[in-house]
PDB file of N, CA and C in Angstrom:
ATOM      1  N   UNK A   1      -1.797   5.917  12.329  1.00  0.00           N
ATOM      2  CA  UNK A   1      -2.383   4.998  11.380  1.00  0.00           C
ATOM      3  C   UNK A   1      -1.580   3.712  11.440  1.00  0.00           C
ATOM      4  N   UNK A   2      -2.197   2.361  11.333  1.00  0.00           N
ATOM      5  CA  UNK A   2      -1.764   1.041  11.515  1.00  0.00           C
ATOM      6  C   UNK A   2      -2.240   0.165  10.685  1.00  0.00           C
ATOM      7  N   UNK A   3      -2.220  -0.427  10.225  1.00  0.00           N
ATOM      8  CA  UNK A   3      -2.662  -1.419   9.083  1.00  0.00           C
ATOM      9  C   UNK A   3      -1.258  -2.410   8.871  1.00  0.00           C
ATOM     10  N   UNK A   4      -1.573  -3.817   8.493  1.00  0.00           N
ATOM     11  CA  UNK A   4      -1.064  -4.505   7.576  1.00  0.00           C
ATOM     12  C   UNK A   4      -1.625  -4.825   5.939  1.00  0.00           C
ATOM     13  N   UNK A   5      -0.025  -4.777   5.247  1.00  0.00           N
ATOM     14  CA  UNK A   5      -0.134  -4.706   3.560  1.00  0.00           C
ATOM     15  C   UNK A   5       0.125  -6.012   2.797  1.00  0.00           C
ATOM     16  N   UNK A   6      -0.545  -6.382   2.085  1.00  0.00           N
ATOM     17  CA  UNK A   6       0.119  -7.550   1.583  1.00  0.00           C
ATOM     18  C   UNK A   6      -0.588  -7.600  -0.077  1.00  0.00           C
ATOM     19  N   UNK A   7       0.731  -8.319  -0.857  1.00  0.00           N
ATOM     20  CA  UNK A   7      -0.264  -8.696  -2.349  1.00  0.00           C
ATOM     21  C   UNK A   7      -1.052  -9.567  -2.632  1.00  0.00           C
ATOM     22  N   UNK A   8      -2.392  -9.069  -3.293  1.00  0.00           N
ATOM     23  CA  UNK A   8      -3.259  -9.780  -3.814  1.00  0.00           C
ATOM     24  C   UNK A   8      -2.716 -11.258  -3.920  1.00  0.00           C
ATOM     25  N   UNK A   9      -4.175 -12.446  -3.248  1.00  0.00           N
ATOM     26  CA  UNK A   9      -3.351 -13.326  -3.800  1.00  0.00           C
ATOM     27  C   UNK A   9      -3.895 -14.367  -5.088  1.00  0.00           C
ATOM     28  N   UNK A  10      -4.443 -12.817  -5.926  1.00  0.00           N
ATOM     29  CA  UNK A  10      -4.695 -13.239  -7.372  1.00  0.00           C
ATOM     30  C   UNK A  10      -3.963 -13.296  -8.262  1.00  0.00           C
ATOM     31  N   UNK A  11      -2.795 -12.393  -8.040  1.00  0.00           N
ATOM     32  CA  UNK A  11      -2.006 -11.738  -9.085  1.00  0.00           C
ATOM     33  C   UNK A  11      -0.646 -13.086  -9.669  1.00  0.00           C
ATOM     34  N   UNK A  12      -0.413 -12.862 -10.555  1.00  0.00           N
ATOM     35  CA  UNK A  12       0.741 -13.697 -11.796  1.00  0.00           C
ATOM     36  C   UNK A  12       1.788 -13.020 -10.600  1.00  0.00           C
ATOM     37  N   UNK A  13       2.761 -14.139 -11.331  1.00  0.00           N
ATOM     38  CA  UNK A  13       4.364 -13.971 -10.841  1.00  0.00           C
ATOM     39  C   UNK A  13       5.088 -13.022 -11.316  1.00  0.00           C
ATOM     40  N   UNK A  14       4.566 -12.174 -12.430  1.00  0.00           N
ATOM     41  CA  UNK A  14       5.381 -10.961 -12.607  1.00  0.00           C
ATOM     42  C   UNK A  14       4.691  -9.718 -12.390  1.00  0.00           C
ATOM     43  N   UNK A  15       3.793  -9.568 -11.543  1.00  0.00           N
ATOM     44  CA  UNK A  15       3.395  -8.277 -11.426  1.00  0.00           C
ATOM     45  C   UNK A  15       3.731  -7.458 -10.446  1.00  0.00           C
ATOM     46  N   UNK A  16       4.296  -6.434 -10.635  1.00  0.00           N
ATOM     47  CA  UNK A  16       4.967  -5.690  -9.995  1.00  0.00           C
ATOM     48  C   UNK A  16       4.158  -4.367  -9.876  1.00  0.00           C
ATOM     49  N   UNK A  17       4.145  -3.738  -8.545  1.00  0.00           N
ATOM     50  CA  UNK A  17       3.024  -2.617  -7.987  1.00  0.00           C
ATOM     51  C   UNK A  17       4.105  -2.030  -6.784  1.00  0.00           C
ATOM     52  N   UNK A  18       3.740  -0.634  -6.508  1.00  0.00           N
ATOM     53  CA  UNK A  18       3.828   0.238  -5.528  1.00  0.00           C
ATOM     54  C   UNK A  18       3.288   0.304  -4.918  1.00  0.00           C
ATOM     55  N   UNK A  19       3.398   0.522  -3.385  1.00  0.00           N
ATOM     56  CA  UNK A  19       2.567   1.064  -2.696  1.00  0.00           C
ATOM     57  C   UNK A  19       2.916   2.710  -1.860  1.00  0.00           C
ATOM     58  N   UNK A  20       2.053   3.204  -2.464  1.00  0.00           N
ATOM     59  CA  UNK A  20       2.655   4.472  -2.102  1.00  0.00           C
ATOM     60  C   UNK A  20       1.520   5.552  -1.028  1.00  0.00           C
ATOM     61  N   UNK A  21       2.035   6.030   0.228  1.00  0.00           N
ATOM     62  CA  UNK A  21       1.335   6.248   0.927  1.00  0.00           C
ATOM     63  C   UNK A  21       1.096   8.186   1.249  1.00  0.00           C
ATOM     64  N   UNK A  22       0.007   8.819   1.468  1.00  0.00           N
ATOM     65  CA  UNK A  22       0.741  10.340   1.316  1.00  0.00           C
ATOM     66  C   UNK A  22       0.175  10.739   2.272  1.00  0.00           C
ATOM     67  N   UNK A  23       0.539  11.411   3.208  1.00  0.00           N
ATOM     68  CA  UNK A  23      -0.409  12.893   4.170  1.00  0.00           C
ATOM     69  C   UNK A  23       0.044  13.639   3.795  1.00  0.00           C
ATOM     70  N   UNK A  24      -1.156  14.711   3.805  1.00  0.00           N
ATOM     71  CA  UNK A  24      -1.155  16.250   3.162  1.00  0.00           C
ATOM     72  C   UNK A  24      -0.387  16.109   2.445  1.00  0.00           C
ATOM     73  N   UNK A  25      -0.458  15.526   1.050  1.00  0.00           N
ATOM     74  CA  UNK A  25      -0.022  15.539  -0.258  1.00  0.00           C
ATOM     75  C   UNK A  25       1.858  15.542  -0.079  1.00  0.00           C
ATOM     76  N   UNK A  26       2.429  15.050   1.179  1.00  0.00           N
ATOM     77  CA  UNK A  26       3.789  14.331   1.260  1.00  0.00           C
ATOM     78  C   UNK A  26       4.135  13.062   1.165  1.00  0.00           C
ATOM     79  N   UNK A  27       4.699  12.671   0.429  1.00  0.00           N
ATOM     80  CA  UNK A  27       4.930  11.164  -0.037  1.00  0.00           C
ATOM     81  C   UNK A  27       5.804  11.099   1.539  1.00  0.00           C
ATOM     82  N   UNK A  28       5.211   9.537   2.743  1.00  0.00           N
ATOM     83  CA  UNK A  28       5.710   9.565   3.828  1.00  0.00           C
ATOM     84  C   UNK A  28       6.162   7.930   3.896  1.00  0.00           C
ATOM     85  N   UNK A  29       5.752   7.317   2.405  1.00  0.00           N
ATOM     86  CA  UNK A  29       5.854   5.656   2.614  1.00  0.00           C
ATOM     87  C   UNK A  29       5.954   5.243   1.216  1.00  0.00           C
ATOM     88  N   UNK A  30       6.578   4.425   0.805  1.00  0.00           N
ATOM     89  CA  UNK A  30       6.606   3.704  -0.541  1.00  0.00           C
ATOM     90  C   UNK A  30       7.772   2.298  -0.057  1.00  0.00           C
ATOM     91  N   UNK A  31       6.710   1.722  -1.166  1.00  0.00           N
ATOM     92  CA  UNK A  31       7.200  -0.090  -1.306  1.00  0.00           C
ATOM     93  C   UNK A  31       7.264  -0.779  -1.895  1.00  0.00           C
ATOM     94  N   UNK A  32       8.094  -0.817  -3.001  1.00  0.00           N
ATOM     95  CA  UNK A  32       7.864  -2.016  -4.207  1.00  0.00           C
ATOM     96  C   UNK A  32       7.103  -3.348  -3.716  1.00  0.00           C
ATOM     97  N   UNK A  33       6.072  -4.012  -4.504  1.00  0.00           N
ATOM     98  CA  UNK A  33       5.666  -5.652  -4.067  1.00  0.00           C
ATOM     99  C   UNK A  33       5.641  -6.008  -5.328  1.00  0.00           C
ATOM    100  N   UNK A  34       5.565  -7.625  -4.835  1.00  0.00           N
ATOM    101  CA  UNK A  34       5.328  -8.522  -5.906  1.00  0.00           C
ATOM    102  C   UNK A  34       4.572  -9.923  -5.399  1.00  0.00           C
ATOM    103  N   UNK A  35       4.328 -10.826  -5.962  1.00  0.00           N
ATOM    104  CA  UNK A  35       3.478 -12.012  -5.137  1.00  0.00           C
ATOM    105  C   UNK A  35       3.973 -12.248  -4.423  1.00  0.00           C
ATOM    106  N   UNK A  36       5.383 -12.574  -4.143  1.00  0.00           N
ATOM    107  CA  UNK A  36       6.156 -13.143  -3.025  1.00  0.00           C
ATOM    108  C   UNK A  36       6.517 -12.165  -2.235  1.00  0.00           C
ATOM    109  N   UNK A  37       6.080 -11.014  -1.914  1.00  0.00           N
ATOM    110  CA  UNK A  37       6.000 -10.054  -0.965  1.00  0.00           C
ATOM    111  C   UNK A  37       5.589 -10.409   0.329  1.00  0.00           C
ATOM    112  N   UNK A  38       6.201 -10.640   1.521  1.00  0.00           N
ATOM    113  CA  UNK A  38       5.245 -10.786   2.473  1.00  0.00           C
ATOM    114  C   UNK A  38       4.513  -9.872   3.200  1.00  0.00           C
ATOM    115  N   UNK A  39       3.728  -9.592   3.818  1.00  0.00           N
ATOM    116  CA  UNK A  39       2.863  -9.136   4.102  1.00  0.00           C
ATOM    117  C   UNK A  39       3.571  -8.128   5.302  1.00  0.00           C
ATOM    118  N   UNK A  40       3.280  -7.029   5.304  1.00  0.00           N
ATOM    119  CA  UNK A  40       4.205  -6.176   6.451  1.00  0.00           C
ATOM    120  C   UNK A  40       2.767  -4.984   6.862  1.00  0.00           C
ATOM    121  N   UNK A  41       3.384  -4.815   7.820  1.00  0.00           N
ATOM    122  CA  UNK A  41       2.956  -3.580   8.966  1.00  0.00           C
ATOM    123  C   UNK A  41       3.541  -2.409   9.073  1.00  0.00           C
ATOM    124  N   UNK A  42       2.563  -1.164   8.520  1.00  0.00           N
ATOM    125  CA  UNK A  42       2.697   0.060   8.469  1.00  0.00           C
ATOM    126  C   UNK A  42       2.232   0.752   9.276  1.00  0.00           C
ATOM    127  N   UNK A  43       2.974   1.682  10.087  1.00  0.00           N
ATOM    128  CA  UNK A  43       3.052   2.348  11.155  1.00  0.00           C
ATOM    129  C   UNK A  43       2.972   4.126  11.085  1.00  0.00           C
ATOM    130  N   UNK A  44       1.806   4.513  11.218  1.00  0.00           N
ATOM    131  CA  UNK A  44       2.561   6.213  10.957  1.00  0.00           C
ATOM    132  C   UNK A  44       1.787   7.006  11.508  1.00  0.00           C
ATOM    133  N   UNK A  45       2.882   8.374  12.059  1.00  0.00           N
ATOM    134  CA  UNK A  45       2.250   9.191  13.045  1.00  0.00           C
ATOM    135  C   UNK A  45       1.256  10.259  12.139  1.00  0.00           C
ATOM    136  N   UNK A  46      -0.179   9.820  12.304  1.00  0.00           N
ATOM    137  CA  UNK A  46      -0.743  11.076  11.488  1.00  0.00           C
ATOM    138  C   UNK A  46      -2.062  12.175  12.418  1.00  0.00           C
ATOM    139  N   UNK A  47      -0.982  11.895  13.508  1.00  0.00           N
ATOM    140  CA  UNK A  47      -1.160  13.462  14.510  1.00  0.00           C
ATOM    141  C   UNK A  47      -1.431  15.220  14.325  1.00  0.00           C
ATOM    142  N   UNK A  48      -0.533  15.339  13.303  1.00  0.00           N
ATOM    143  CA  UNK A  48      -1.073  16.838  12.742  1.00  0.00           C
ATOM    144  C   UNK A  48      -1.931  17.282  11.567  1.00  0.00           C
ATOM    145  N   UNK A  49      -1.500  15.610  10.775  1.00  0.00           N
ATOM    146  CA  UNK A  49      -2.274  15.725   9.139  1.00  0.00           C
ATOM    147  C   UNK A  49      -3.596  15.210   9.049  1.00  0.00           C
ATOM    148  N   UNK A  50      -4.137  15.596   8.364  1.00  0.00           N
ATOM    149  CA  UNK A  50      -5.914  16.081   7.897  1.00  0.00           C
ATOM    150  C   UNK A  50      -6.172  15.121   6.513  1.00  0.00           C
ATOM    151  N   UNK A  51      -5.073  14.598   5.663  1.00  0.00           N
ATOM    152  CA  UNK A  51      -6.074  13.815   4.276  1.00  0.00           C
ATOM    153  C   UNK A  51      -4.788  12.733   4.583  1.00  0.00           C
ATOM    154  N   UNK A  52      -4.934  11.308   4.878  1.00  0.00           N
ATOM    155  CA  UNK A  52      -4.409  10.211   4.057  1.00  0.00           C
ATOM    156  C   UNK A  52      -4.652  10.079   3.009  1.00  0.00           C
ATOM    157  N   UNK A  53      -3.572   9.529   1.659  1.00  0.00           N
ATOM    158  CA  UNK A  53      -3.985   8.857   0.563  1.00  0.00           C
ATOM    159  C   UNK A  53      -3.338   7.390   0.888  1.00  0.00           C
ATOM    160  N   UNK A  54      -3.617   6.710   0.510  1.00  0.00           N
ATOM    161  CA  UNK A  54      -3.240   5.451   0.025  1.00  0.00           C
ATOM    162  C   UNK A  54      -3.565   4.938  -1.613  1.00  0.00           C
ATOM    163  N   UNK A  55      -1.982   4.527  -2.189  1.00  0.00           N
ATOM    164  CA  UNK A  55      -1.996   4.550  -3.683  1.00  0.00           C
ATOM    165  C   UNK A  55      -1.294   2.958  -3.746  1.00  0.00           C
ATOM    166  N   UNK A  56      -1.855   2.378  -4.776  1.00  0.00           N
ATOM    167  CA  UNK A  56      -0.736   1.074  -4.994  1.00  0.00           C
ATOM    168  C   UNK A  56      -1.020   1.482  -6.784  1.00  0.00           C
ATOM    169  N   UNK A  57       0.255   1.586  -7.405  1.00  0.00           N
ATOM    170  CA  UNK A  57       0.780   1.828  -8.659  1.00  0.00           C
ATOM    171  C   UNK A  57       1.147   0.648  -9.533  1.00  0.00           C
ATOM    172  N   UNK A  58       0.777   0.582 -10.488  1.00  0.00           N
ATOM    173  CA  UNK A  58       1.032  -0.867 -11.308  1.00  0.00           C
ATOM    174  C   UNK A  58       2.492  -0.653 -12.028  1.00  0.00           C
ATOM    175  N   UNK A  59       3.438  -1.312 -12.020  1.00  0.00           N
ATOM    176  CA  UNK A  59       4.750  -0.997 -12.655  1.00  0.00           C
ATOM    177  C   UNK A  59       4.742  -1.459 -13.815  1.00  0.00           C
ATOM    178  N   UNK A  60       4.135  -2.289 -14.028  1.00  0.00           N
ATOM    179  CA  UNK A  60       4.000  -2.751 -15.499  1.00  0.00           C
ATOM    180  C   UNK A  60       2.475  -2.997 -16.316  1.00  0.00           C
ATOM    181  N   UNK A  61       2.731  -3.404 -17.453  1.00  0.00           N
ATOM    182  CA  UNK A  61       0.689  -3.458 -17.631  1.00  0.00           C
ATOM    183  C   UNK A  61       0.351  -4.779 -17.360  1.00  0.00           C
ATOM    184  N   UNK A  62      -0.823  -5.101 -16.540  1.00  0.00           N
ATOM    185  CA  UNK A  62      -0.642  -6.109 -16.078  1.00  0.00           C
ATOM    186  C   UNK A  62      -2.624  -6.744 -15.930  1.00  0.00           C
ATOM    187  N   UNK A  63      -3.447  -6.117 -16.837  1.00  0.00           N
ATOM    188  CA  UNK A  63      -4.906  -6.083 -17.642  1.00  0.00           C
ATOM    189  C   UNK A  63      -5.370  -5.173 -16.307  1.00  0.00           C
ATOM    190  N   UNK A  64      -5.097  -4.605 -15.532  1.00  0.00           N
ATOM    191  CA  UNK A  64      -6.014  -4.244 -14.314  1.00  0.00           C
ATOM    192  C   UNK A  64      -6.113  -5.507 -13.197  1.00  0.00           C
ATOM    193  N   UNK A  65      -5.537  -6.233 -13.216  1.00  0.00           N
ATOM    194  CA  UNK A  65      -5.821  -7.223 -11.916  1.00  0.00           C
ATOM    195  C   UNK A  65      -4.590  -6.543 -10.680  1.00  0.00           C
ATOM    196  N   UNK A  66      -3.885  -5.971 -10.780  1.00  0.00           N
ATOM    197  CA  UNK A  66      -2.943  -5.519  -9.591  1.00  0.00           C
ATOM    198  C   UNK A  66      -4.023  -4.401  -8.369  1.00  0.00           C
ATOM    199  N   UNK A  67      -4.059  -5.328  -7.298  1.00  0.00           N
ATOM    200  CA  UNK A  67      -4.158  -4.623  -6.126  1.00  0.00           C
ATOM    201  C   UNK A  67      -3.446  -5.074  -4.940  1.00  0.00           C
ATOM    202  N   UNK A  68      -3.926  -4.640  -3.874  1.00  0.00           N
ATOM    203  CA  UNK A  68      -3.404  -5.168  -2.757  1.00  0.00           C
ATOM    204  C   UNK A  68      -4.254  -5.076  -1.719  1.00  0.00           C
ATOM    205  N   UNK A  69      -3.947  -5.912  -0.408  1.00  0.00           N
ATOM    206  CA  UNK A  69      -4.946  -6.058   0.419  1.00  0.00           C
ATOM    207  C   UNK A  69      -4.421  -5.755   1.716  1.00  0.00           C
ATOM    208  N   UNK A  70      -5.276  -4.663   2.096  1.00  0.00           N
ATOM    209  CA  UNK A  70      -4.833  -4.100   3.615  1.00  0.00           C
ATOM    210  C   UNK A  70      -6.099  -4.240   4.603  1.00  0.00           C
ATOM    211  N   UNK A  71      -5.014  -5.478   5.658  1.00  0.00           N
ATOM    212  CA  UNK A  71      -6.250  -5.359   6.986  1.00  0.00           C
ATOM    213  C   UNK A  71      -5.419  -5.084   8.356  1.00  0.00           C
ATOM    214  N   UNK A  72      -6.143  -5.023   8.819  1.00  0.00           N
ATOM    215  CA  UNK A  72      -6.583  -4.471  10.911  1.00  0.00           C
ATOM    216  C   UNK A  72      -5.978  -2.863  10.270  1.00  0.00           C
ATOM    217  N   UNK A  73      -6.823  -2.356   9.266  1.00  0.00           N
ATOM    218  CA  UNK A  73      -6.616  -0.792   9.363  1.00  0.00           C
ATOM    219  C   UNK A  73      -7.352   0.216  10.448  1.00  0.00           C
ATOM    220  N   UNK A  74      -6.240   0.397  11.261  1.00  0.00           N
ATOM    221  CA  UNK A  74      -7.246   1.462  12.152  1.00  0.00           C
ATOM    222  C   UNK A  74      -6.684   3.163  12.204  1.00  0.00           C
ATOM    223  N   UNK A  75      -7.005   3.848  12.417  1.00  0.00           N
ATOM    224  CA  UNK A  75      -6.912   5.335  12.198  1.00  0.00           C
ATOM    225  C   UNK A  75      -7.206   6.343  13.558  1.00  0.00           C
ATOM    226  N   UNK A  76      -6.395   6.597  14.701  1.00  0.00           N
ATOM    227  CA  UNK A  76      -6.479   7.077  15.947  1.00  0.00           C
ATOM    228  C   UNK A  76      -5.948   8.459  15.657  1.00  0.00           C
ATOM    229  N   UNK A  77      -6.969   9.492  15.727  1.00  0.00           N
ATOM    230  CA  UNK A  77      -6.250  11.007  15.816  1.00  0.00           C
ATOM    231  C   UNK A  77      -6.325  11.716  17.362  1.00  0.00           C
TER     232      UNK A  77
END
């Protein structure tokens, strides 16, 4: 699995989010962001595993506007 991550670029200067990544229900990736996050490339071998999750977690309350935006996601088994 390959993708680049980066924060919304809707979000206020204090919002703070996770990104937290799982196969077969093993936490294999996590990343604090914030607006000034730059944008990075996630890399992972998911050769034997059967369910990706992908989670981004809001750290603070922040009305529901916290997401994040992931592109060139591709998925080779």
């Amino acid at each position: 699995f390959s993708c680049t991550i980066a924060p919304c670029t809707e979000w206020g200067s204090t919002i703070k989010t996770r990104v937290v990544i799982y196969l077969d229900d093993e936490k294999v990736f996590e990343k604090q962001m914030m607006k000034t996050t730059a944008p990075f490339k996630v890399e992972l071998d998911v050769t034997d595993s059967t369910l990706l999750k992908i989670y981004f977690l809001e750290m603070e309350a922040t009305y529901g506007r916290a997401g994040i935006i992931i592109a060139n996601g591709i998925v080779k088994k």
